[in-house]
C-alpha atoms as a PDB file:
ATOM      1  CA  UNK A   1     143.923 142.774  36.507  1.00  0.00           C
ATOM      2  CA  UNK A   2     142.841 142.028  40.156  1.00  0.00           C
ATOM      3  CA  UNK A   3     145.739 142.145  42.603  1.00  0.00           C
ATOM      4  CA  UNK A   4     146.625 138.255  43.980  1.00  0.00           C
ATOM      5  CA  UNK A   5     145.154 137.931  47.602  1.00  0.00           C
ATOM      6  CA  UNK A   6     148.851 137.654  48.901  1.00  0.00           C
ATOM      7  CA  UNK A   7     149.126 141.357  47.473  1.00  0.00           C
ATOM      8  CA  UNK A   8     146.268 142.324  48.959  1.00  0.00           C
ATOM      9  CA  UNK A   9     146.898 140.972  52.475  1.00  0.00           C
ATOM     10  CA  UNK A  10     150.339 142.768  52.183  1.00  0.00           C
ATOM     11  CA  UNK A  11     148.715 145.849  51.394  1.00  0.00           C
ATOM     12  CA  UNK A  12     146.412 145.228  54.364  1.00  0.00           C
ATOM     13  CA  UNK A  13     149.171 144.834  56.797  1.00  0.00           C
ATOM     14  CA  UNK A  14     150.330 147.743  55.687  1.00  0.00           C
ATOM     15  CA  UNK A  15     147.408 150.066  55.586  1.00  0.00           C
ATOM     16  CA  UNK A  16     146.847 148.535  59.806  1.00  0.00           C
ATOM     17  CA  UNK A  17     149.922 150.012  60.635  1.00  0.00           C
ATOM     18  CA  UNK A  18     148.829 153.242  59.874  1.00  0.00           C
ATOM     19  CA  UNK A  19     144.735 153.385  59.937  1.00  0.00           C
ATOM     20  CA  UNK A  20     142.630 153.092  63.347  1.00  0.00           C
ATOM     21  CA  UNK A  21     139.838 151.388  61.811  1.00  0.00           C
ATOM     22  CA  UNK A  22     141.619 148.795  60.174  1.00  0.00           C
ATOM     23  CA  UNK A  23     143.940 148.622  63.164  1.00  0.00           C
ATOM     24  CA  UNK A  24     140.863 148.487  65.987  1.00  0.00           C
ATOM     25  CA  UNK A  25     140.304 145.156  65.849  1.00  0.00           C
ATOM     26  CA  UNK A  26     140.838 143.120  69.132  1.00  0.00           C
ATOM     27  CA  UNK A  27     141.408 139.677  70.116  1.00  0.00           C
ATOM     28  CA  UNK A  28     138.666 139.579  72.748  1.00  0.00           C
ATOM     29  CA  UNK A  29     136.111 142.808  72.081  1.00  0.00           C
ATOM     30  CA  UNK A  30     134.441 144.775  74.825  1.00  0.00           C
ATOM     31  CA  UNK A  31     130.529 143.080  75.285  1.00  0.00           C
ATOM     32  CA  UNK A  32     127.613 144.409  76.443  1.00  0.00           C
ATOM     33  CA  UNK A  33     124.163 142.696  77.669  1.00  0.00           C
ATOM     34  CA  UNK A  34     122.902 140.926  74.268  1.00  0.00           C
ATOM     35  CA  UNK A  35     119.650 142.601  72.855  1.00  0.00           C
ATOM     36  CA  UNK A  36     118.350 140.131  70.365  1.00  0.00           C
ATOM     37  CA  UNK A  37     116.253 142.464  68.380  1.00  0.00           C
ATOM     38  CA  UNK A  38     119.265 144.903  67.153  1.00  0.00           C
ATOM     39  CA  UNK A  39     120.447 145.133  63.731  1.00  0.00           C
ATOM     40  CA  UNK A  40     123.013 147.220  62.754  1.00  0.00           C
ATOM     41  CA  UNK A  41     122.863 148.003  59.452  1.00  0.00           C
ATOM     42  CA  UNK A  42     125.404 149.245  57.643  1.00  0.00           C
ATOM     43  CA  UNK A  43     127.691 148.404  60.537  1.00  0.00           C
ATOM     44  CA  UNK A  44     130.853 148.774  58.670  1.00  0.00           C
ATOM     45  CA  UNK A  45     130.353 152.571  58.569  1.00  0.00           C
ATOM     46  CA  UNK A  46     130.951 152.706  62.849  1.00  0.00           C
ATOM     47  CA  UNK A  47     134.392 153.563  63.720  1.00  0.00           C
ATOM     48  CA  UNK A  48     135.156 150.312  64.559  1.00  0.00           C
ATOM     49  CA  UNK A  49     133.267 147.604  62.578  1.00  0.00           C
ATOM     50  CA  UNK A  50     131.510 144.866  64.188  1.00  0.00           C
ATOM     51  CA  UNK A  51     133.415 145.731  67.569  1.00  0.00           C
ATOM     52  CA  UNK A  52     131.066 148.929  68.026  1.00  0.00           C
ATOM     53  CA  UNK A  53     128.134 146.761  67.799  1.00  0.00           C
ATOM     54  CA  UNK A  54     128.993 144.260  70.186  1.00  0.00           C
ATOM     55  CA  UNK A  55     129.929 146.736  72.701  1.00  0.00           C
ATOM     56  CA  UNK A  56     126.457 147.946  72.455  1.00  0.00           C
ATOM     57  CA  UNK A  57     124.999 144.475  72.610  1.00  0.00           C
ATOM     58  CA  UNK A  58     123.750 143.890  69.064  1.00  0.00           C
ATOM     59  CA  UNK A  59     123.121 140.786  68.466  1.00  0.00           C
ATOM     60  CA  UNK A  60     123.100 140.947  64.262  1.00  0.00           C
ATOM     61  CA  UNK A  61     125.139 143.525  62.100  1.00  0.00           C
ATOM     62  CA  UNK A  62     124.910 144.018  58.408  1.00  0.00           C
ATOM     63  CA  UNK A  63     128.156 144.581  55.622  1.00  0.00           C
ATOM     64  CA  UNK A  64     127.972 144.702  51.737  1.00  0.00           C
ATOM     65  CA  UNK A  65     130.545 143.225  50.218  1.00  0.00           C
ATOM     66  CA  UNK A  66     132.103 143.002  46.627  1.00  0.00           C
ATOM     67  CA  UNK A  67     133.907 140.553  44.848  1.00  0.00           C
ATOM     68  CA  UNK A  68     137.264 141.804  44.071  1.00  0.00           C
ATOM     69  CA  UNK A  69     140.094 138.947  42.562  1.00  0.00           C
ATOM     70  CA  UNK A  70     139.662 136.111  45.359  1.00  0.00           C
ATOM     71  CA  UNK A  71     138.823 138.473  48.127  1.00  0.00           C
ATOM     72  CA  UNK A  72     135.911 139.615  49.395  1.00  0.00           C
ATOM     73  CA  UNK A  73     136.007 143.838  49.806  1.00  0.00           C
ATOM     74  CA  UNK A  74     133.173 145.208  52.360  1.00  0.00           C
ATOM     75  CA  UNK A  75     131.964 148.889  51.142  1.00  0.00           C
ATOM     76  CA  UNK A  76     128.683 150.551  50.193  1.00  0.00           C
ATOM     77  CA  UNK A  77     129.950 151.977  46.587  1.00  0.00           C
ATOM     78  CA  UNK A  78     132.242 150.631  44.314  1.00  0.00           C
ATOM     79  CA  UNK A  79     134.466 153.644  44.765  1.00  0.00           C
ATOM     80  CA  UNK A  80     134.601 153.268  48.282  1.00  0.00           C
ATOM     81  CA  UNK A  81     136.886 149.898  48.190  1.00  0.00           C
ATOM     82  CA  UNK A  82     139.797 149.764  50.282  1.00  0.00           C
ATOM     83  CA  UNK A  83     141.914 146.351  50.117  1.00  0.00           C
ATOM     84  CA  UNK A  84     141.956 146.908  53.760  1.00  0.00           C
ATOM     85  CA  UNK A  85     138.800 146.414  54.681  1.00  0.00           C
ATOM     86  CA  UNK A  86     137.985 142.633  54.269  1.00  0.00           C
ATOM     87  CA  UNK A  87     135.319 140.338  55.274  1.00  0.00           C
ATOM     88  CA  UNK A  88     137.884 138.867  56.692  1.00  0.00           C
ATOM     89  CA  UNK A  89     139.248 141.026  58.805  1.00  0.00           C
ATOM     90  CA  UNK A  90     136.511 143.307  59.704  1.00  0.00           C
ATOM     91  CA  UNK A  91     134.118 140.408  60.311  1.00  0.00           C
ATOM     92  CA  UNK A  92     135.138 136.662  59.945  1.00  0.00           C
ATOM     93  CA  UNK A  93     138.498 136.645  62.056  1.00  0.00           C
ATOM     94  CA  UNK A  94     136.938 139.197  64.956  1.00  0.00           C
ATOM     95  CA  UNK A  95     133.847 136.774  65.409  1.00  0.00           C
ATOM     96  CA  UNK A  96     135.796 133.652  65.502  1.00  0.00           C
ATOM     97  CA  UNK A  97     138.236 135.322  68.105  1.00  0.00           C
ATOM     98  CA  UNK A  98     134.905 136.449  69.960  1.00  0.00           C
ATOM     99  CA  UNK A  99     133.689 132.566  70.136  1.00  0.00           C
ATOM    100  CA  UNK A 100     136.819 131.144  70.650  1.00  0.00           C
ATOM    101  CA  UNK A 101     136.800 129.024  73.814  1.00  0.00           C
ATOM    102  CA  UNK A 102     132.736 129.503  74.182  1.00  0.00           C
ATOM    103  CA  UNK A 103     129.566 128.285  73.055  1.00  0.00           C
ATOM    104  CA  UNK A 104     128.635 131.370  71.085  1.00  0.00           C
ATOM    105  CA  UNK A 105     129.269 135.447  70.486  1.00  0.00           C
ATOM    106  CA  UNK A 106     128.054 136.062  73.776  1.00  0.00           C
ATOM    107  CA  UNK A 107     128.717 133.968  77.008  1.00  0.00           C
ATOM    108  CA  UNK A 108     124.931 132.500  78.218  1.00  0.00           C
ATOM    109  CA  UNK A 109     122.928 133.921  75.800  1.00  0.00           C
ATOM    110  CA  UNK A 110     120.801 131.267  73.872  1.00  0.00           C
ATOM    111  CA  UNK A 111     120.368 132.896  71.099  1.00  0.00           C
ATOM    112  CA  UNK A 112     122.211 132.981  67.921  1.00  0.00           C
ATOM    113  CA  UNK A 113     124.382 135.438  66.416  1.00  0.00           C
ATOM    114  CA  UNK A 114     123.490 136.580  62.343  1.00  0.00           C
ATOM    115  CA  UNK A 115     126.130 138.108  60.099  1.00  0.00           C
ATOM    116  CA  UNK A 116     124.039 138.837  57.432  1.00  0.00           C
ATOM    117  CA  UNK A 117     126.364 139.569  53.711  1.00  0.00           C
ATOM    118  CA  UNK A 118     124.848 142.024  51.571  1.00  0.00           C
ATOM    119  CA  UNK A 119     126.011 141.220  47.919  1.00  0.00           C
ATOM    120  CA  UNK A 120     126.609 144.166  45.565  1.00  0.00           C
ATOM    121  CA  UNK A 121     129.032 142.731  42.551  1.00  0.00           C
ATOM    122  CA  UNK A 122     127.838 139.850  40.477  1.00  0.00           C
ATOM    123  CA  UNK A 123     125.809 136.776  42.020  1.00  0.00           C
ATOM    124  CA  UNK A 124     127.001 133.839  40.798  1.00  0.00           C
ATOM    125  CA  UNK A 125     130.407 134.721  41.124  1.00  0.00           C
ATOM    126  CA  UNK A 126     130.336 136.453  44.529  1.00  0.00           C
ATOM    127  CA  UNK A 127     128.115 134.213  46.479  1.00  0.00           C
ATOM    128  CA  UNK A 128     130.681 130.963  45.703  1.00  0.00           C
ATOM    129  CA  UNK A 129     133.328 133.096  46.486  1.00  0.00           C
ATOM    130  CA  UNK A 130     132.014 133.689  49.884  1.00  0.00           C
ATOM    131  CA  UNK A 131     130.832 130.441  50.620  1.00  0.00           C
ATOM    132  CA  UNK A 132     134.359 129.286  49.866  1.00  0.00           C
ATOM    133  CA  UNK A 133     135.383 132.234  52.295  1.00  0.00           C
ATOM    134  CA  UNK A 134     133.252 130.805  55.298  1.00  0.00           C
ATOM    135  CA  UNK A 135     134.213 126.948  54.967  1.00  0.00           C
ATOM    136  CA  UNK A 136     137.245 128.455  56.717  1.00  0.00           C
ATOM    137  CA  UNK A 137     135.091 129.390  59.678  1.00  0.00           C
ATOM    138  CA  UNK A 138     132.745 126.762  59.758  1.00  0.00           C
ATOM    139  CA  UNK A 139     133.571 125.693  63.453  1.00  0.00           C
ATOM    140  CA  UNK A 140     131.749 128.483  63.773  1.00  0.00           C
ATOM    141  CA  UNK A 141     128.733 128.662  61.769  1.00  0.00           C
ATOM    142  CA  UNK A 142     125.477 127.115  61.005  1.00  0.00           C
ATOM    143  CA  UNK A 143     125.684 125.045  57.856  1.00  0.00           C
ATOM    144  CA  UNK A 144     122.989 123.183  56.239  1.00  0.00           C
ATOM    145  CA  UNK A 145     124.261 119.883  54.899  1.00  0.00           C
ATOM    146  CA  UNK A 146     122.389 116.691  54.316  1.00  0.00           C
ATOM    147  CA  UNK A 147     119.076 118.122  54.413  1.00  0.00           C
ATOM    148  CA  UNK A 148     120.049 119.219  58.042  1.00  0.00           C
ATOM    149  CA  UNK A 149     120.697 122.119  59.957  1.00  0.00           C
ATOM    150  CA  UNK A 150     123.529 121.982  62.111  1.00  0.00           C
ATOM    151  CA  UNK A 151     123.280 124.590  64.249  1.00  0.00           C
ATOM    152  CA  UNK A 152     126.486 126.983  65.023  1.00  0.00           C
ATOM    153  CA  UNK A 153     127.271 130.074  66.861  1.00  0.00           C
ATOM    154  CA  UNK A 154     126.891 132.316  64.032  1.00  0.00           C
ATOM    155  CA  UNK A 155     124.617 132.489  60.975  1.00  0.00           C
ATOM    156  CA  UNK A 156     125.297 133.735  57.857  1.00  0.00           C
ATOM    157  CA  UNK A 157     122.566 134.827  55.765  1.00  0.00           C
ATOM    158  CA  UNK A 158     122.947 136.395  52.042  1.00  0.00           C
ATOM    159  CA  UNK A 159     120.985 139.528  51.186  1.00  0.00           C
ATOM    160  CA  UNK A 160     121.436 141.934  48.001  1.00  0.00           C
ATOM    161  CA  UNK A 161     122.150 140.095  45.079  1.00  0.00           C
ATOM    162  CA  UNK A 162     121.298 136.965  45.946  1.00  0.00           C
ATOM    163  CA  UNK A 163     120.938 133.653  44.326  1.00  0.00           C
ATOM    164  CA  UNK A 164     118.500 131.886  44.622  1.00  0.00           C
ATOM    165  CA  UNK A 165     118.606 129.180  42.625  1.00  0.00           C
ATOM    166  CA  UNK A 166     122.261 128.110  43.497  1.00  0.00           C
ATOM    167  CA  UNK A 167     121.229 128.286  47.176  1.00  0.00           C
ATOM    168  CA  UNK A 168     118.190 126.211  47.072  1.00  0.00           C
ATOM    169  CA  UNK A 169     119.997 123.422  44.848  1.00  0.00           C
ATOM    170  CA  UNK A 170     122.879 123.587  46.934  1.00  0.00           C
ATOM    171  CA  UNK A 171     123.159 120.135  48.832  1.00  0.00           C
ATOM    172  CA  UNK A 172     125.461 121.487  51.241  1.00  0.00           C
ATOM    173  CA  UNK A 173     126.080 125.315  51.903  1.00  0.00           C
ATOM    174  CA  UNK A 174     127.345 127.875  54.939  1.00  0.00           C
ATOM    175  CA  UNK A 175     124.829 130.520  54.018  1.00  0.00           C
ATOM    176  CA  UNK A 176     121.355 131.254  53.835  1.00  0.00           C
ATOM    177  CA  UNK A 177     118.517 133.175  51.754  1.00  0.00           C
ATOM    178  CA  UNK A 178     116.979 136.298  52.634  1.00  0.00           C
ATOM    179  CA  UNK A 179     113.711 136.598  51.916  1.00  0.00           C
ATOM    180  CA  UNK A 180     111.347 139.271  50.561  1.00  0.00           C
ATOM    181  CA  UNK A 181     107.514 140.383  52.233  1.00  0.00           C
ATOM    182  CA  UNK A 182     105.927 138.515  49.090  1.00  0.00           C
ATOM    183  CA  UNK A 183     107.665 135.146  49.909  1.00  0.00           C
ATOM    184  CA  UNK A 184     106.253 134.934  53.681  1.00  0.00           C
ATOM    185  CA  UNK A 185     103.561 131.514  53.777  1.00  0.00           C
ATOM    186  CA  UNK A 186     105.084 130.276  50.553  1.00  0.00           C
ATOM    187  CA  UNK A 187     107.302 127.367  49.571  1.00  0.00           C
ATOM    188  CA  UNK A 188     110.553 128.362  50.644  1.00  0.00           C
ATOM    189  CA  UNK A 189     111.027 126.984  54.063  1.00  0.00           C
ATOM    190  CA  UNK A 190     113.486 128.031  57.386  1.00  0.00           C
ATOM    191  CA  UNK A 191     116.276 125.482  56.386  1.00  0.00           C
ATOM    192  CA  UNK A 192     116.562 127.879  53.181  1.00  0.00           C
ATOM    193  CA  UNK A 193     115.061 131.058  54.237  1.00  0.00           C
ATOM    194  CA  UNK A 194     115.369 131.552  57.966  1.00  0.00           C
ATOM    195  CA  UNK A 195     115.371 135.188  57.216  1.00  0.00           C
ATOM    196  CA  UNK A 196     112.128 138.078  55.640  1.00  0.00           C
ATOM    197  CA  UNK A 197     113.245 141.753  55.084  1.00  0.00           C
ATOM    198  CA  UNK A 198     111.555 143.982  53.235  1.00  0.00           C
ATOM    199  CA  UNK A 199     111.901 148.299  52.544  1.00  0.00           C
ATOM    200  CA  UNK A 200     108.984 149.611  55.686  1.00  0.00           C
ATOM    201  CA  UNK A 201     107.761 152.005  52.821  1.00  0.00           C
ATOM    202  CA  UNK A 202     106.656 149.848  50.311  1.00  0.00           C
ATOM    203  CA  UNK A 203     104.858 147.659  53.095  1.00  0.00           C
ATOM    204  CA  UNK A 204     103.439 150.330  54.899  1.00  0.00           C
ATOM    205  CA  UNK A 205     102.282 154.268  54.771  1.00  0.00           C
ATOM    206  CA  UNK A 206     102.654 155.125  58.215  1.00  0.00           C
ATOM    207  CA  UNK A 207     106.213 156.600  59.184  1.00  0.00           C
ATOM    208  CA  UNK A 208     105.426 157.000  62.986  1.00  0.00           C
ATOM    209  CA  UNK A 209     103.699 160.663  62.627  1.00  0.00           C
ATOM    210  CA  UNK A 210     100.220 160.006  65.188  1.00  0.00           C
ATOM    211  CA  UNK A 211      98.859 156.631  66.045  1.00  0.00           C
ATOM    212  CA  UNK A 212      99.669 154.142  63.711  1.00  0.00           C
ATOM    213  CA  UNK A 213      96.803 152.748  61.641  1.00  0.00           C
ATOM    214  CA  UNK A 214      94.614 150.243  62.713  1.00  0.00           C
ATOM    215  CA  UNK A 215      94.974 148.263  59.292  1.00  0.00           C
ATOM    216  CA  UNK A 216      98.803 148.970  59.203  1.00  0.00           C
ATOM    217  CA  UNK A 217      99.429 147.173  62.863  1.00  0.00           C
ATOM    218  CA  UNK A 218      97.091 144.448  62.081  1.00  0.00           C
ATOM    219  CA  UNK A 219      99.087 143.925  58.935  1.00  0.00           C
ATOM    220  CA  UNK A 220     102.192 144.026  60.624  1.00  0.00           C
ATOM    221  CA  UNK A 221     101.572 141.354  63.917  1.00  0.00           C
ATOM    222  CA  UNK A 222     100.200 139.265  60.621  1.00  0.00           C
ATOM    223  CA  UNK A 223     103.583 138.893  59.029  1.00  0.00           C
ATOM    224  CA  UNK A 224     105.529 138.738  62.222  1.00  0.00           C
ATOM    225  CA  UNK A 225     102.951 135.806  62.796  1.00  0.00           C
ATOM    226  CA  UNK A 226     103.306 134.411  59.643  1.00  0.00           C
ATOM    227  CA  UNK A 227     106.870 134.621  59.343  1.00  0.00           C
ATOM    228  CA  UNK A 228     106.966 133.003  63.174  1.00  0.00           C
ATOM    229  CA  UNK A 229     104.577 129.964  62.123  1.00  0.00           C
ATOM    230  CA  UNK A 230     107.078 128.940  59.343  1.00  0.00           C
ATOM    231  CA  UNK A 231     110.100 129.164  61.589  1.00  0.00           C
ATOM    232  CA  UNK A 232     111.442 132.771  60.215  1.00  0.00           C
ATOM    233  CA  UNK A 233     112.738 136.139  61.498  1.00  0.00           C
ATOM    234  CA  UNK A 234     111.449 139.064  60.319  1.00  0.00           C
ATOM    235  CA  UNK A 235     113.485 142.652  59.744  1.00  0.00           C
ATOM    236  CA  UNK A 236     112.404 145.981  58.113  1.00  0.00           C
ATOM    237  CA  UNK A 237     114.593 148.416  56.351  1.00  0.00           C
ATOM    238  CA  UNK A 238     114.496 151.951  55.661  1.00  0.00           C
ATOM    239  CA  UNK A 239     112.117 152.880  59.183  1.00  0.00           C
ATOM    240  CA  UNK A 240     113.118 156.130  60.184  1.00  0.00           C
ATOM    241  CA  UNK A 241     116.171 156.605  62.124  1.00  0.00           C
ATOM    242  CA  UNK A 242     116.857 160.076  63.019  1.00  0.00           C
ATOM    243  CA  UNK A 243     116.144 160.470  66.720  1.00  0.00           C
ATOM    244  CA  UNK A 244     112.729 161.741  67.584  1.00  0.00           C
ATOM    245  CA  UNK A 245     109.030 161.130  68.165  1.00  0.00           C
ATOM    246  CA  UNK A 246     108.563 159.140  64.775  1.00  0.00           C
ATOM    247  CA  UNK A 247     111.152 156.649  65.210  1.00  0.00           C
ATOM    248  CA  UNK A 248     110.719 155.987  68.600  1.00  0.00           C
ATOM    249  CA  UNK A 249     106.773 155.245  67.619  1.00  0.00           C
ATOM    250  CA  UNK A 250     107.628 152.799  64.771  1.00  0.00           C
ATOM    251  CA  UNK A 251     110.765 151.017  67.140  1.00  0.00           C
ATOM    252  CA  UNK A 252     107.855 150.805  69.633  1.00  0.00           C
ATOM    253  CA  UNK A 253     105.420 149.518  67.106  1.00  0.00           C
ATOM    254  CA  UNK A 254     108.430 147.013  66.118  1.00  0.00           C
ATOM    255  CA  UNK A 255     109.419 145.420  69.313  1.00  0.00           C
ATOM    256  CA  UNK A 256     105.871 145.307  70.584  1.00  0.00           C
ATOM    257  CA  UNK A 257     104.749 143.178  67.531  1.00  0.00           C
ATOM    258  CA  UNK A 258     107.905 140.957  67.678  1.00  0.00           C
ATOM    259  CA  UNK A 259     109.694 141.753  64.517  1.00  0.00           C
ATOM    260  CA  UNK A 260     112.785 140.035  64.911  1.00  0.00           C
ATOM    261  CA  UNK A 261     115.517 142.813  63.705  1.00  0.00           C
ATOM    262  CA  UNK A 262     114.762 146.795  64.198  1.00  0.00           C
ATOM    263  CA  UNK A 263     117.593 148.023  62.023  1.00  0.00           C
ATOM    264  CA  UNK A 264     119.241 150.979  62.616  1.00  0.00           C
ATOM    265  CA  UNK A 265     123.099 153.113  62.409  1.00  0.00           C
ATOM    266  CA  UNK A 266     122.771 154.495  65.894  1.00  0.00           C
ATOM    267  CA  UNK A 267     124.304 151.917  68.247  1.00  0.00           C
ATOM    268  CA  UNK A 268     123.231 154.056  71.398  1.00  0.00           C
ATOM    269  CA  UNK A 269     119.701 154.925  70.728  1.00  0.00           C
ATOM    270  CA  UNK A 270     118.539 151.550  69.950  1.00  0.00           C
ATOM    271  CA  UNK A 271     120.372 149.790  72.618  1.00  0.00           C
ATOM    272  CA  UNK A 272     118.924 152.515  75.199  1.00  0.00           C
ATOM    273  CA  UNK A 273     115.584 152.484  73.280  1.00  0.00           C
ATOM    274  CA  UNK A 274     115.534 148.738  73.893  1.00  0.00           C
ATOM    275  CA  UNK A 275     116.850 148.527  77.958  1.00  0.00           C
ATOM    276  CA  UNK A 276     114.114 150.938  78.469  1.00  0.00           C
END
């Protein structure tokens, strides 16, 4: 039996007194100069969620959540859950404080801020849960309704196990689909998909060791060009991220082609890889 989300926020409150991580969030977080092409991925892993990232200017971060009871549980694994650690509070309540009073995340910058919500427990299930989760927020975010966009500070788009169906058909939603490489120049437009990732190592061969390919790079500024024509970002998973020659060549292969997102778990390097 799932503990009632009264339970669990007691258990929360509890677990803050006691834990830094859970107990790190602030009202109004420490920013640093926006870069809009950092992702953090797997942000809730940093010693302070979300925070860390905006400190280091990152301008989208990236938690996995599961469906537990009514609530909403961000971890990797299934044995890493901690009622503690909500979308909620790691995520949802920090970013509204962070907008509160402003036009977006960060004061000036035109761009917009993406929470993207990787699903790991069941679809159907999950995915309403969380949409039911953001109407609380949705001063905040972009929604789609009427067969508009209404633009907000921050979008949310769904990744994982997502739903595709439900999404499309939805006539009103908070959320958005995350595309895969095959669906770039198909039927699924921005208003649905504003959003292409894809694993770098089923797309490409090259992992950064000597010049990239000529057939590789052409292949890549085609898909950020693609993806661009139709109104979509583009992000890459699984480049290499240990610090050294290879990753700097494909982050400089990245931002020199446009790709929207370079993804990465070291806040530092990409932020100083990206003010250089």
């Amino acid at each position: 039996m799932h503990a009632p989300r009264a339970a669990v926020a007691l258990l929360a409150a509890v677990i803050a007194l006691v834990s830094p991580v859970t107990a790190g969030a602030q009202p109004r977080p420490d920013l640093g100069r926006p870069l809009a092409q950092a992702h953090a991925h797997n942000d809730y892993e940093h010693p302070r969620p979300l925070l860390d990232a905006l400190e280091h200017g990152f301008t989208s971060v990236e938690a996995d959540v599961w469906a537990v009871g009514d609530e909403l549980l961000v971890a990797h694994d299934s044995w890493e859950l901690d009622p503690g650690r909500t979308l909620h509070s790691l995520y949802l309540d920090p970013l509204r404080d962070a907008v509160r009073g402003k036009s977006g995340v960060y004061p000036g910058w035109k761009g917009q801020f993406q929470l993207l919500v990787d699903i790991k427990s069941d679809r159907p299930r999950t995915w309403k849960l969380l949409e039911r989760q953001l109407a609380e927020y949705a001063g905040m975010l972009t929604r789609f309704r009427d067969g508009q966009i209404e633009r907000g500070a921050i979008r949310v788009v769904v990744s994982g196990n997502r739903l595709l169906a439900d999404m499309a058909g939805a006539a009103e939603r908070l959320s958005f689909y995350d595309g895969r490489s095959g669906d770039l120049g198909g039927d699924l437009p921005a208003e649905l998909m504003p959003l292409v990732s894809d694993n770098w190592n089923t797309v490409f061969d090259w992992n950064g060791e000597g010049p990239m390919p000529v057939r590789e790079r052409a292949r890549l500024h085609a898909m950020v060009a693609r993806a661009h024509d139709a109104g979509q970002r583009l992000r890459f998973w699984a480049t290499p991220d240990r610090a050294g020659e290879r990753r700097t060549a494909v982050w400089t292969e990245l931002r020199d082609a446009g790709v929207d997102h370079i993804n990465t778990d070291d806040l530092a390097g990409l932020r100083d890889f990206l003010r250089s």
